[in-house]
Protein backbone atom coordinates (compact mmCIF):
# COMPACT_ATOMS: atom_id res chain seq x y z
CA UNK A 1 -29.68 39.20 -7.67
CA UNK A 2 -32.24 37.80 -5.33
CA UNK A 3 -30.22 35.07 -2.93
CA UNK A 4 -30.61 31.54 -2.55
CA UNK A 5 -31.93 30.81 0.93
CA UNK A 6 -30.88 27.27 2.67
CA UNK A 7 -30.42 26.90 6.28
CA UNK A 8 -26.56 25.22 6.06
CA UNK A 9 -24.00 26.07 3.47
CA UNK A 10 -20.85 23.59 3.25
CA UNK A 11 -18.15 24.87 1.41
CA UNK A 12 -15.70 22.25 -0.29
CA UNK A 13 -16.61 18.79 -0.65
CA UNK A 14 -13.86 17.00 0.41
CA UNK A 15 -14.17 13.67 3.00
CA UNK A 16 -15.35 16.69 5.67
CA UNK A 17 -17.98 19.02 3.83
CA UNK A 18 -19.90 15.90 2.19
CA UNK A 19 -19.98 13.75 5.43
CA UNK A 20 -20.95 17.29 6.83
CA UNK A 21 -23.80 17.88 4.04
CA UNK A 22 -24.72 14.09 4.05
CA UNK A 23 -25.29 13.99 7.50
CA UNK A 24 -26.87 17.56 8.02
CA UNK A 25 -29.24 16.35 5.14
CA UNK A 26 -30.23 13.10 6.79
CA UNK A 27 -31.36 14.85 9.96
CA UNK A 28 -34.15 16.86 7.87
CA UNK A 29 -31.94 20.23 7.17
CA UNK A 30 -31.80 22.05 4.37
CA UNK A 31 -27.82 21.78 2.44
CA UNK A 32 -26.10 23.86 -0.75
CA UNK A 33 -22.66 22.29 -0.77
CA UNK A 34 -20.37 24.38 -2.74
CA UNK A 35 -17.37 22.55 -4.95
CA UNK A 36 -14.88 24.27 -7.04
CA UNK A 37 -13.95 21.67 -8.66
CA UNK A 38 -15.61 19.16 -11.07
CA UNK A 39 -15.64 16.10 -9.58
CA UNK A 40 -16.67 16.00 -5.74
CA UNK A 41 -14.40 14.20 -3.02
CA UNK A 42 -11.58 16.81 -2.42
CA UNK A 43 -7.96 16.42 -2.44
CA UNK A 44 -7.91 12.94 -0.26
CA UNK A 45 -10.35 11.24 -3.63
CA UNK A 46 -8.89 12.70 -6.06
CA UNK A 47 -5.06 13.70 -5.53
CA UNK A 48 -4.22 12.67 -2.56
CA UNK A 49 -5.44 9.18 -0.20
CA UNK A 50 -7.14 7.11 -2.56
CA UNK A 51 -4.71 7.76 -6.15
CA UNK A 52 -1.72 7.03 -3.91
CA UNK A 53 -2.97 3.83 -2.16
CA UNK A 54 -4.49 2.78 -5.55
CA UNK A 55 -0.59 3.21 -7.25
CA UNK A 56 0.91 1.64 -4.18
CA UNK A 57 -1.16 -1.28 -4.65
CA UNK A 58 -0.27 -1.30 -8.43
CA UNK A 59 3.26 -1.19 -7.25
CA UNK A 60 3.27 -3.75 -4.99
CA UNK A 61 2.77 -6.42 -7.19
CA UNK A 62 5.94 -6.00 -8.51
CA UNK A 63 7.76 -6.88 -5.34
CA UNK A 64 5.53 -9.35 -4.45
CA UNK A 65 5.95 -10.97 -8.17
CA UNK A 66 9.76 -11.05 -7.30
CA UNK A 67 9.69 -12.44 -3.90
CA UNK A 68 7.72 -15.19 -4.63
CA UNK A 69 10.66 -16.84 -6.53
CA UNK A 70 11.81 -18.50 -3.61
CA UNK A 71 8.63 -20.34 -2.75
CA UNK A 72 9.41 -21.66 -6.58
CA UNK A 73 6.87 -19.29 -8.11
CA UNK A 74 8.55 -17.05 -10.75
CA UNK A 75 7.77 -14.66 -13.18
CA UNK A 76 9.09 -12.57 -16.09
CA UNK A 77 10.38 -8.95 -15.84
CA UNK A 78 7.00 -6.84 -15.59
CA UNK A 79 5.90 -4.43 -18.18
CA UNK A 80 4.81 -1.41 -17.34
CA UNK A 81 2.08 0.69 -19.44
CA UNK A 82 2.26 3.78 -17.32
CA UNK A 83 -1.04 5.02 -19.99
CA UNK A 84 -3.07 1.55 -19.07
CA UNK A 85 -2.17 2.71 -15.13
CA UNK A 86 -3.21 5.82 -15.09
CA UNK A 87 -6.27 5.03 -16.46
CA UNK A 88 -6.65 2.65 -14.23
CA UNK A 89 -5.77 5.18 -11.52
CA UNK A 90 -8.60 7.63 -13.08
CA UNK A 91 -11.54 4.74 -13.52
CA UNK A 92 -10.93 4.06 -9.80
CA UNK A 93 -11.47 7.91 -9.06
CA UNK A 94 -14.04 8.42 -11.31
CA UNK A 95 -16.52 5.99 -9.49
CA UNK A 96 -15.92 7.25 -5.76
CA UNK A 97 -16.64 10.99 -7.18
CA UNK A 98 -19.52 9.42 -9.21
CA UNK A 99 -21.01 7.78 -6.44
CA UNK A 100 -19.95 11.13 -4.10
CA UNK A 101 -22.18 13.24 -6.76
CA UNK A 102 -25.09 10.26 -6.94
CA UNK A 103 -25.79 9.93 -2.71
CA UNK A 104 -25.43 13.85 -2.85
CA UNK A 105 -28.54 13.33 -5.33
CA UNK A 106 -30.65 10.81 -3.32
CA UNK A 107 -30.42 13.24 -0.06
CA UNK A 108 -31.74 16.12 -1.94
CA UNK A 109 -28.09 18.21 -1.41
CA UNK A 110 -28.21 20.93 -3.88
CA UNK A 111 -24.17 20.72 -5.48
CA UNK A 112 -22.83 24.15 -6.46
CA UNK A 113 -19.63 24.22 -8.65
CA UNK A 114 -17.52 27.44 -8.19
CA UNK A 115 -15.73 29.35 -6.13
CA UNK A 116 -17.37 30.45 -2.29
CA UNK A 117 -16.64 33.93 -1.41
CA UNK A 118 -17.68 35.26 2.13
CA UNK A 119 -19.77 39.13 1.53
CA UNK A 120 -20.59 38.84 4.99
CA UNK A 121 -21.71 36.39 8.40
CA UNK A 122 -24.80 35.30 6.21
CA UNK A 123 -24.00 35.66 2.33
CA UNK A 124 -21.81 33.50 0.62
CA UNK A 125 -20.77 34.94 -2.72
CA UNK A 126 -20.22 31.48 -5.57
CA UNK A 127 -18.06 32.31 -8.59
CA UNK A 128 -20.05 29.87 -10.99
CA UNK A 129 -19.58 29.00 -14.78
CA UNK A 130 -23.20 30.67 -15.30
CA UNK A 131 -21.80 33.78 -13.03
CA UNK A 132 -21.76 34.93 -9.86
CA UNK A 133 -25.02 33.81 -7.24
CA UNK A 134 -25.59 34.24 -3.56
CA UNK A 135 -26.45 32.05 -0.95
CA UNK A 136 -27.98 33.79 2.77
CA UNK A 137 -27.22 31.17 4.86
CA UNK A 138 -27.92 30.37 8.71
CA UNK A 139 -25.39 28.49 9.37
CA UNK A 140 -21.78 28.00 7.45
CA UNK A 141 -19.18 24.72 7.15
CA UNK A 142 -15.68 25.44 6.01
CA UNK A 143 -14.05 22.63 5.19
CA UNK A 144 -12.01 23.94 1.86
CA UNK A 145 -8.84 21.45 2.76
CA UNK A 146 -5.00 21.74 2.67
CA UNK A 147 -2.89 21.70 -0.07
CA UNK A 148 0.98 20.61 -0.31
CA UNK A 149 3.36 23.61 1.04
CA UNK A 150 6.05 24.68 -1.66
CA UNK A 151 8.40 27.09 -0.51
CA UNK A 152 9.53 29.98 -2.39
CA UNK A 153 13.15 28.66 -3.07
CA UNK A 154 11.94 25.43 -4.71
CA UNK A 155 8.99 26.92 -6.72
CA UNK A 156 11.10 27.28 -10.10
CA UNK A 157 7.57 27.15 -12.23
CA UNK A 158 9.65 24.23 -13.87
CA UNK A 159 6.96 20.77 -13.68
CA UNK A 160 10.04 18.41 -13.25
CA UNK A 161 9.92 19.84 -9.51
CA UNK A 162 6.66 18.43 -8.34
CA UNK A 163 4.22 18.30 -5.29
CA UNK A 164 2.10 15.19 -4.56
CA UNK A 165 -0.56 16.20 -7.18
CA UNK A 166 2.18 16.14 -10.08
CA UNK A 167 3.82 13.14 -8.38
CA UNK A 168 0.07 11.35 -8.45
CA UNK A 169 -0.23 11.69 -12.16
CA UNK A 170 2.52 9.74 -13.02
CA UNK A 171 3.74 11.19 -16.34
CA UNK A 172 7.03 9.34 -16.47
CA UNK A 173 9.01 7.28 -14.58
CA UNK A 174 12.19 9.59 -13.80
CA UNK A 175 15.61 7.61 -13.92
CA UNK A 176 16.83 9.44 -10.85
CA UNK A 177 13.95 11.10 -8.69
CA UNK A 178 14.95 13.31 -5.02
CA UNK A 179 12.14 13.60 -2.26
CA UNK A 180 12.71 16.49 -0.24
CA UNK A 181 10.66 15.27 2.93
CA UNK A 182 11.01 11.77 4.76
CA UNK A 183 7.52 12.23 6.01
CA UNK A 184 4.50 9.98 5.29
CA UNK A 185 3.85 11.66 1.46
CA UNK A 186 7.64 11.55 0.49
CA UNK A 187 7.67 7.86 2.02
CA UNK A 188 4.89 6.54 0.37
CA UNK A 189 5.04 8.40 -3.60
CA UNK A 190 9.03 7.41 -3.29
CA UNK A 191 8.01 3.63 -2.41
CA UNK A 192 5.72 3.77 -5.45
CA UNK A 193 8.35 5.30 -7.48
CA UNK A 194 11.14 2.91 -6.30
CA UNK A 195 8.95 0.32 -7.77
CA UNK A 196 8.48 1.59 -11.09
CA UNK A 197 12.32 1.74 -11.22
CA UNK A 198 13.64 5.58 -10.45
CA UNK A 199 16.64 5.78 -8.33
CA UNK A 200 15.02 7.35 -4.97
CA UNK A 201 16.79 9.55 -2.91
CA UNK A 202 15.39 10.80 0.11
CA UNK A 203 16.47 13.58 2.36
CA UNK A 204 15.20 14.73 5.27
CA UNK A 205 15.89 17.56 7.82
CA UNK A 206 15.40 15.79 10.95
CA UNK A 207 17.41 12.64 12.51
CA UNK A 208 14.28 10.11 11.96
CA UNK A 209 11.87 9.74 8.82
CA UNK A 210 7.75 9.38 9.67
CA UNK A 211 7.77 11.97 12.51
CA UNK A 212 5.42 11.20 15.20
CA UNK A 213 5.90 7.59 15.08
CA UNK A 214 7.70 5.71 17.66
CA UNK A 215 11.14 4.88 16.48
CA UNK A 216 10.71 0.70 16.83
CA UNK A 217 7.77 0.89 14.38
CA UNK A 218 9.86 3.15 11.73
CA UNK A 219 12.90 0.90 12.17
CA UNK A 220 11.46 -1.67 9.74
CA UNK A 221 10.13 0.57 7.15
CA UNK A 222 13.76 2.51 7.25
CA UNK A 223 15.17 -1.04 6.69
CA UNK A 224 13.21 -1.63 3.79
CA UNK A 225 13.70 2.34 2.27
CA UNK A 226 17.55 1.28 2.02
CA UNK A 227 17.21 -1.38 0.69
CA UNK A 228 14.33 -0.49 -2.15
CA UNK A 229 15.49 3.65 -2.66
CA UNK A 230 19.27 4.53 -3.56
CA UNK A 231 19.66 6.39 -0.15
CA UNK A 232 18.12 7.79 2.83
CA UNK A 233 19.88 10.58 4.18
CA UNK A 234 19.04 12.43 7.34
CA UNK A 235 20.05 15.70 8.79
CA UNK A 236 20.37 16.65 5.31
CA UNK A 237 18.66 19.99 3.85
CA UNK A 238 18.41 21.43 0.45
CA UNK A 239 19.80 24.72 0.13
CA UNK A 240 19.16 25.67 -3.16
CA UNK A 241 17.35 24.25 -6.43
CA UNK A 242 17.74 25.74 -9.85
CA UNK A 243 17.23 24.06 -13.53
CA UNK A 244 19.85 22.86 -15.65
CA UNK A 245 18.94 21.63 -19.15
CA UNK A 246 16.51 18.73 -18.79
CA UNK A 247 17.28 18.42 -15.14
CA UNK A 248 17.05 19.95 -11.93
CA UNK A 249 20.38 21.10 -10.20
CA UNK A 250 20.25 20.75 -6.29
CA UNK A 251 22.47 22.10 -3.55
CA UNK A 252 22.30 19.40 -0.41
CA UNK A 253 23.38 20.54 2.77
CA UNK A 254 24.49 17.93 5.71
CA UNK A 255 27.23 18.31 8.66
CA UNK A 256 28.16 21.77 6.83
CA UNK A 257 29.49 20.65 3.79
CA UNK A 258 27.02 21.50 0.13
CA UNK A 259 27.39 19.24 -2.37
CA UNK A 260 25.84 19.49 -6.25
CA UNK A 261 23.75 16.99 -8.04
CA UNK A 262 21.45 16.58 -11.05
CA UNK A 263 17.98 14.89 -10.99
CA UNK A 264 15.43 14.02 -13.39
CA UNK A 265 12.37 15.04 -11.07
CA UNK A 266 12.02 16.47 -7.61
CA UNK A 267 8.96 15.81 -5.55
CA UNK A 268 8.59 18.34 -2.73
CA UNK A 269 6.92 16.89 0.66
CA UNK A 270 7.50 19.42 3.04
CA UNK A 271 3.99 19.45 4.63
CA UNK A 272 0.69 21.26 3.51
CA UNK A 273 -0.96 24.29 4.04
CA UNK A 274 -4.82 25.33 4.35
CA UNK A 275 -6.51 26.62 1.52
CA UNK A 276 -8.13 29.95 3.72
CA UNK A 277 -6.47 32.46 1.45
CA UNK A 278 -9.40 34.64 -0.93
CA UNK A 279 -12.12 33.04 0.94
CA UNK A 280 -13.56 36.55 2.38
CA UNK A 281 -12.85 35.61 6.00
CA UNK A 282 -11.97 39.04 6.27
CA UNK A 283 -15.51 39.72 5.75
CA UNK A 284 -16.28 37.85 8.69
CA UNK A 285 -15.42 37.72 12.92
CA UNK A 286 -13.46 34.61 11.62
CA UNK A 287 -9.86 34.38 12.64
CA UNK A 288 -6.91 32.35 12.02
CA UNK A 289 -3.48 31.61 13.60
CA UNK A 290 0.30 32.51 12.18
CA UNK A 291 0.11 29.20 10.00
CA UNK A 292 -3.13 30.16 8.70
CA UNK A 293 -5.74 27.77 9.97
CA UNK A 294 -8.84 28.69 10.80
CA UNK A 295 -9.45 29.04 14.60
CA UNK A 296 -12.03 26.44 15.71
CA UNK A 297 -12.55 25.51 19.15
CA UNK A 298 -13.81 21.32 20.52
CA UNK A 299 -16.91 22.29 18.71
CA UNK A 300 -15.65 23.31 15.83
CA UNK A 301 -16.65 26.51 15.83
CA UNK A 302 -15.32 29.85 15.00
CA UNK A 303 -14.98 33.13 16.27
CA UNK A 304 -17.90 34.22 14.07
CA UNK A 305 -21.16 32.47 15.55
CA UNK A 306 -22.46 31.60 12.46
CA UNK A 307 -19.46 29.74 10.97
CA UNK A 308 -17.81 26.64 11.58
CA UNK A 309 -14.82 25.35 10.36
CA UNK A 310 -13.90 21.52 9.99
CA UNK A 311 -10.58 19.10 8.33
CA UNK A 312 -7.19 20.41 7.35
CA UNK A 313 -8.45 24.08 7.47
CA UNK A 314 -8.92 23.95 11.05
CA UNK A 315 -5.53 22.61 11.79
CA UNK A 316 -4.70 19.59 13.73
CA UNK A 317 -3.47 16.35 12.00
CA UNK A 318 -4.55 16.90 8.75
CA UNK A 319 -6.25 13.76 8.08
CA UNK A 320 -9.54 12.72 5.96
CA UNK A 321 -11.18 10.72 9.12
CA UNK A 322 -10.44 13.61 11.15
CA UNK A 323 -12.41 15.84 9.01
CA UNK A 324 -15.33 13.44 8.70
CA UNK A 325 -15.71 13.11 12.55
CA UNK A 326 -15.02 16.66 12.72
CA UNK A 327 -18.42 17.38 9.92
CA UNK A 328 -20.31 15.07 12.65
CA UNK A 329 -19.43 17.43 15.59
CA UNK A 330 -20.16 20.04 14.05
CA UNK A 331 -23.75 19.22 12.14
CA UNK A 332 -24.86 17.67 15.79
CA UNK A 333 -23.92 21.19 17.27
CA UNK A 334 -26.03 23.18 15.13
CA UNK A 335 -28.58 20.89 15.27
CA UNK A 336 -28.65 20.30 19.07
CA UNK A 337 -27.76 16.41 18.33
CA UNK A 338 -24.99 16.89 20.91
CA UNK A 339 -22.95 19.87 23.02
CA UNK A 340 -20.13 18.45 21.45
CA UNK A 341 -16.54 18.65 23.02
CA UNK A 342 -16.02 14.96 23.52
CA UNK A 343 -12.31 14.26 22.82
CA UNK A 344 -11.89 10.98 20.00
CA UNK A 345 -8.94 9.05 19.27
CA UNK A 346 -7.54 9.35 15.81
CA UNK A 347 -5.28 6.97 14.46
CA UNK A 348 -2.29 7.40 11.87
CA UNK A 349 -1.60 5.40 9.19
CA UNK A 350 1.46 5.40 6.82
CA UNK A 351 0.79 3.12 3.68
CA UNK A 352 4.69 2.59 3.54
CA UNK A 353 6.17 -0.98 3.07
CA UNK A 354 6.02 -2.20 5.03
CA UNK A 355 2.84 -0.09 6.66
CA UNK A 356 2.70 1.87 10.10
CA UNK A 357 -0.19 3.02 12.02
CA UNK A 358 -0.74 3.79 15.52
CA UNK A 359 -3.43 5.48 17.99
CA UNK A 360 -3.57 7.15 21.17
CA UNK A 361 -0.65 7.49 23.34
CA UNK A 362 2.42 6.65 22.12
CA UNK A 363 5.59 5.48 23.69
CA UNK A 364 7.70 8.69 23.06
CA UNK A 365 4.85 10.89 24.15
CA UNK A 366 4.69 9.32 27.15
CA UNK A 367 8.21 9.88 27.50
CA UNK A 368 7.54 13.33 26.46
CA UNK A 369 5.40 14.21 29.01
CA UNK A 370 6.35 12.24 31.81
CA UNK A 371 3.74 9.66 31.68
CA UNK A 372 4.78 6.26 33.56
CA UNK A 373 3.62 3.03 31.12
CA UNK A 374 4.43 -0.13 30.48
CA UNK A 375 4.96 -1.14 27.01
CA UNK A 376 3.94 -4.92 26.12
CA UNK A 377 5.19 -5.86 22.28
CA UNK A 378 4.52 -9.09 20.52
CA UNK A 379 7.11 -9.41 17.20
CA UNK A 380 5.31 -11.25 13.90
CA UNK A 381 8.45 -13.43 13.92
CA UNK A 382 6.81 -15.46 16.25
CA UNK A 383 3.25 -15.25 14.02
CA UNK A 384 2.46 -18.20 11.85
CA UNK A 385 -0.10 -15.68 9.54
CA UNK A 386 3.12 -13.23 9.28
CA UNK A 387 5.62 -16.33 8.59
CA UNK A 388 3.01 -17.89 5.83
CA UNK A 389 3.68 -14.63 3.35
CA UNK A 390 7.11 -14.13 4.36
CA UNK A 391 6.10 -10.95 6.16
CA UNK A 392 8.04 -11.30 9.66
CA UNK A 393 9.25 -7.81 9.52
CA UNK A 394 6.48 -6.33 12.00
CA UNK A 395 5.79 -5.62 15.52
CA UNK A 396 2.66 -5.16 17.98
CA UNK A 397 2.47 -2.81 20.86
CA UNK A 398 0.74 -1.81 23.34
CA UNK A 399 0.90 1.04 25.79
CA UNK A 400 -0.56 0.50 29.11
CA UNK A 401 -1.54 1.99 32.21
CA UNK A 402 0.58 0.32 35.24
CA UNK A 403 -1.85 0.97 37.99
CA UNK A 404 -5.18 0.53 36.05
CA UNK A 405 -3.79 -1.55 32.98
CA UNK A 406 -5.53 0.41 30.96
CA UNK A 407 -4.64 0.42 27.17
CA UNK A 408 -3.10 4.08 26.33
CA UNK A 409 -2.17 3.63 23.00
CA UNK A 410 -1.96 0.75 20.09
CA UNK A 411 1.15 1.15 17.33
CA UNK A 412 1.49 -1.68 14.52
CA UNK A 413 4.49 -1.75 11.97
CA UNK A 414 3.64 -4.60 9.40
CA UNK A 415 1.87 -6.21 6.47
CA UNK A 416 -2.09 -4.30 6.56
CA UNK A 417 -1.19 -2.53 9.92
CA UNK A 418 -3.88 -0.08 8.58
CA UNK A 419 -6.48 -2.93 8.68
CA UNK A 420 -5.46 -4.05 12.20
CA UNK A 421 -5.07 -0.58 13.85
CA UNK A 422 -9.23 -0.31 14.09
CA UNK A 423 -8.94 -2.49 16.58
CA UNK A 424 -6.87 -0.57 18.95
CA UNK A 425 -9.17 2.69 18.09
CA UNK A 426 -11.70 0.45 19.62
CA UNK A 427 -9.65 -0.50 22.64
CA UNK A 428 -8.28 2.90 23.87
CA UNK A 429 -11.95 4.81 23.28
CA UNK A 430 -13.83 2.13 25.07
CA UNK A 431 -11.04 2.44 27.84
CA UNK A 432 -10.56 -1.06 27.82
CA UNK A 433 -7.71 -3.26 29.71
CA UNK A 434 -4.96 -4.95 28.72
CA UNK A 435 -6.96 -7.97 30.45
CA UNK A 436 -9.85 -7.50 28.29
CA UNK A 437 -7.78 -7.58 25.14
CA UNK A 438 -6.15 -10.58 26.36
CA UNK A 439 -9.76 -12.59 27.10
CA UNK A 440 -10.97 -11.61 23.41
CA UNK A 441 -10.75 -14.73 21.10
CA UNK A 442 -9.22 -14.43 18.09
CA UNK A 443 -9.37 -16.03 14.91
CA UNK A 444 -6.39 -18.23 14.22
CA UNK A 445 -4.43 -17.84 12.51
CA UNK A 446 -4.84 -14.47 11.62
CA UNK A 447 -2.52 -11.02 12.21
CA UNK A 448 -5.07 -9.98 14.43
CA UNK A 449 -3.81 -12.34 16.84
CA UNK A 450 -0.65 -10.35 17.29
CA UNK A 451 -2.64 -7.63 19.60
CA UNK A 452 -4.29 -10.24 21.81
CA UNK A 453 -0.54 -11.80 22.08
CA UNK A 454 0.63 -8.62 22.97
CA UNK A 455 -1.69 -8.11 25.69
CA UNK A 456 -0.85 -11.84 26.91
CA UNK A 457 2.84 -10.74 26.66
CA UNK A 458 2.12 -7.84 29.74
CA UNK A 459 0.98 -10.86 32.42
CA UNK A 460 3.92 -12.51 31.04
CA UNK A 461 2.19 -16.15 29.52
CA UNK A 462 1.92 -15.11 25.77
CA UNK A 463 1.35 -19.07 24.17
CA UNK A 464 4.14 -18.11 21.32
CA UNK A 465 6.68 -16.30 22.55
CA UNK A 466 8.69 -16.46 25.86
CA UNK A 467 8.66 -13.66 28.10
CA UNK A 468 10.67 -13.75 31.14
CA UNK A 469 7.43 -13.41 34.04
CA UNK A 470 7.73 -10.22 36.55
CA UNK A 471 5.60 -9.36 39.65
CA UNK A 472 2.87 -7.42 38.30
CA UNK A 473 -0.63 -6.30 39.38
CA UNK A 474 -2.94 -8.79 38.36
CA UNK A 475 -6.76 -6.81 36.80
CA UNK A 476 -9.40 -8.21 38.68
CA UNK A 477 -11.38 -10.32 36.95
């Protein structure tokens, strides 16, 4: 079969390979972006980001429903149509991948569905419905994605032990559900869970849940896991899972002693690993490392000259904006846009309740590596926006430079922390000051206010809430 010839091939159109495609297109080169699935978007579209903040927000109604009966606003025990939701769930999904497929269209992106095989450093072998077809390529973007880890012991090939794409589909609403994993999957499907009514137990190996975050921002969202889930138990394993009847049968481990219980469903969040297996790398220079991620260096490329790799493949944080400003590094390299290399901040948001999010350096990395800061936090007690929806549970921080007051780092625990954390993106790549911050107006009253209070809070004269003053360096103005 005679090959089709384009200049770039993207393979896997996830938040990474169509930015990479889109963008490639728009500066005048030639794209084939190859999809296995359907519907275009990846996991984060369709199993992954966007179902679980669309149930969360479904969720979330019912707690707000019930704590609005102390303002004298109250409401009837919800009803809950889990066939109405999920079709909800799918409409919602159906129009990003629709409008995915459509811009694909308008930049003249030529969308292969099937399977992309590597023959060689040029040829890309697709697996197709209509059979197979080549594609001699000059230049190739991998960005096939992650998908959640299920280890051997736990893989019982029964469907009442789930990973997040079961978990997402929302079959039934499990009287007593177990998430192995306090990370930010296991928090968030358990919160939506919680809501529908299962009894959620969490357990999780480690002495803290949400990993990475600094332990004053998780402190809330642990507060409101006991309260909303059965229990929360950490430094707890599970040794052994098996089925019984209609149940699952788990051995948990904690302080040496086993103990046996029964559960309905058991969602396994125990991380992810990258979809690089029957790809043909072999076929290639490409190499990857003992996890099996694809070896990419600042410019995303690979050991083979022709091949990049981009996104959860590649390793890193495995996050969907990562992967999207990844596609841009890469498409300006082979283009000659840019030399590429420049480091970016990426934030980290956790769509908990309530949420968490956080960029740059934070205050146990610092700690970590030695790095002297000072940390400036304003509480939304003190926040009239926070204290008008009853939401006083969150916190503002900064991490800053002593010597040059630099801002470090930004982490927010609280109502839409994922809509505020932009802003501290913003500060910490434009290496701006805590002084700067400060000087910004802000809309009042507004949660946004909380990070230019925070800054205030460093020279000590934050307008609503006392801080006792110390000698500090003053930024020249």
């Amino acid at each position: 079969m005679d090959p089709t010839q384009t200049e770039i091939v993207v393979v896997g159109a996830g938040p990474g390979g169509y930015a990479a495609a889109f963008y490639a297109a728009d500066l005048g080169k030639k794209i084939v972006l190859v999809e296995q699935d359907k519907r275009l978007g990846g996991v984060c579209l369709n199993r992954g980001c966007i179902p679980s903040k669309a149930l969360l927000h479904a969720t979330h109604v019912f707690a707000a429903a019930k704590e609005s009966e102390h303002r004298g606003i109250a409401f009837g025990a919800p009803q809950i149509d889990l066939a109405k939701l999920r079709a909800w769930k799918e409409s919602v999904l159906a129009k990003l991948s629709g409008g995915v497929a459509q811009l694909a269209k308008l930049r003249g992106v030529e969308v292969w569905n099937g399977r992309g095989h590597f023959e060689d450093s040029h040829t890309l072998r697709v697996e197709t419905e209509q059979g197979q077809k080549l594609i001699h390529f000059e230049q190739a973007i991998i960005a096939v994605g992650s998908k959640s880890a299920m280890p051997k012991a736990f893989d019982l090939g029964n469907p009442r032990v789930m990973t997040s794409r079961e978990a997402l589909e929302v079959e039934e609403i499990p009287a007593n559900l177990l998430v192995v994993g306090g990370g930010y999957i296991g928090m968030e499907l358990g919160t939506v869970y919680a809501s529908l009514g299962s009894k959620v137990v969490v357990v999780e190996a480690l002495d803290s849940i949400l990993l990475g975050a600094d332990s004053d921002l998780v402190r809330p969202v642990m507060a409101y896991a006991q309260k909303a889930f059965k229990e929360v138990r950490l430094k707890t394993k599970v040794a052994k899972m098996e089925t019984k009847g209609k149940q699952i049968k788990v051995i948990v481990e904690a302080d040496g002693q086993q103990k046996e219980e029964l559960y309905d469903r058991v969602l396994v969040a125990v991380g992810r690993v990258p979809n690089c297996d029957d790809l043909g790398l072999q076929n290639t220079q490409v190499t990857r490392d003992d996890k099996g991620f694809i070896k990419a260096n600042e410019k995303q490329q690979t050991s083979e000259p022709t091949i990049y790799a981009i996104g959860d493949c590649a390793g890193g944080v495995l996050l969907a904006h990562k992967a999207t400003r990844e596609a841009r590094i890469a498409v300006e390299v082979i283009t000659g846009e840019s030399r590429g290399g420049d480091k970016f901040v990426i934030p980290a948001v956790v769509f908990t309740d309530p949420e968490v999010a956080w960029c740059g350096l934070t205050e146990t990395e610092a700690k970590q590596q030695g790095i002297e800061v000072k940390i400036a936090k304003f509480p939304w007690a003190a926040s009239g926006r926070a204290l008008s929806f009853d939401r006083t549970d969150g916190l503002t921080k900064l991490i800053i430079d002593p010597d040059t007051e630099r801002i470090l780092g930004v982490g927010i625990v609280g109502h839409g922390a994922g809509e505020l954390i932009a802003e501290g993106v913003v500060a910490v790549e434009m290496g701006a000051t805590a002084k700067d911050l400060a000087l910004c107006v802000h809309p009042h009253p507004t949660l946004s206010e909380t990070l230019m209070e925070a800054a205030e809070v460093f020279y000590g004269h934050a307008t609503h809430t006392f801080v006792k003053k110390q000698a500090q360096k003053q930024a020249a103005s």
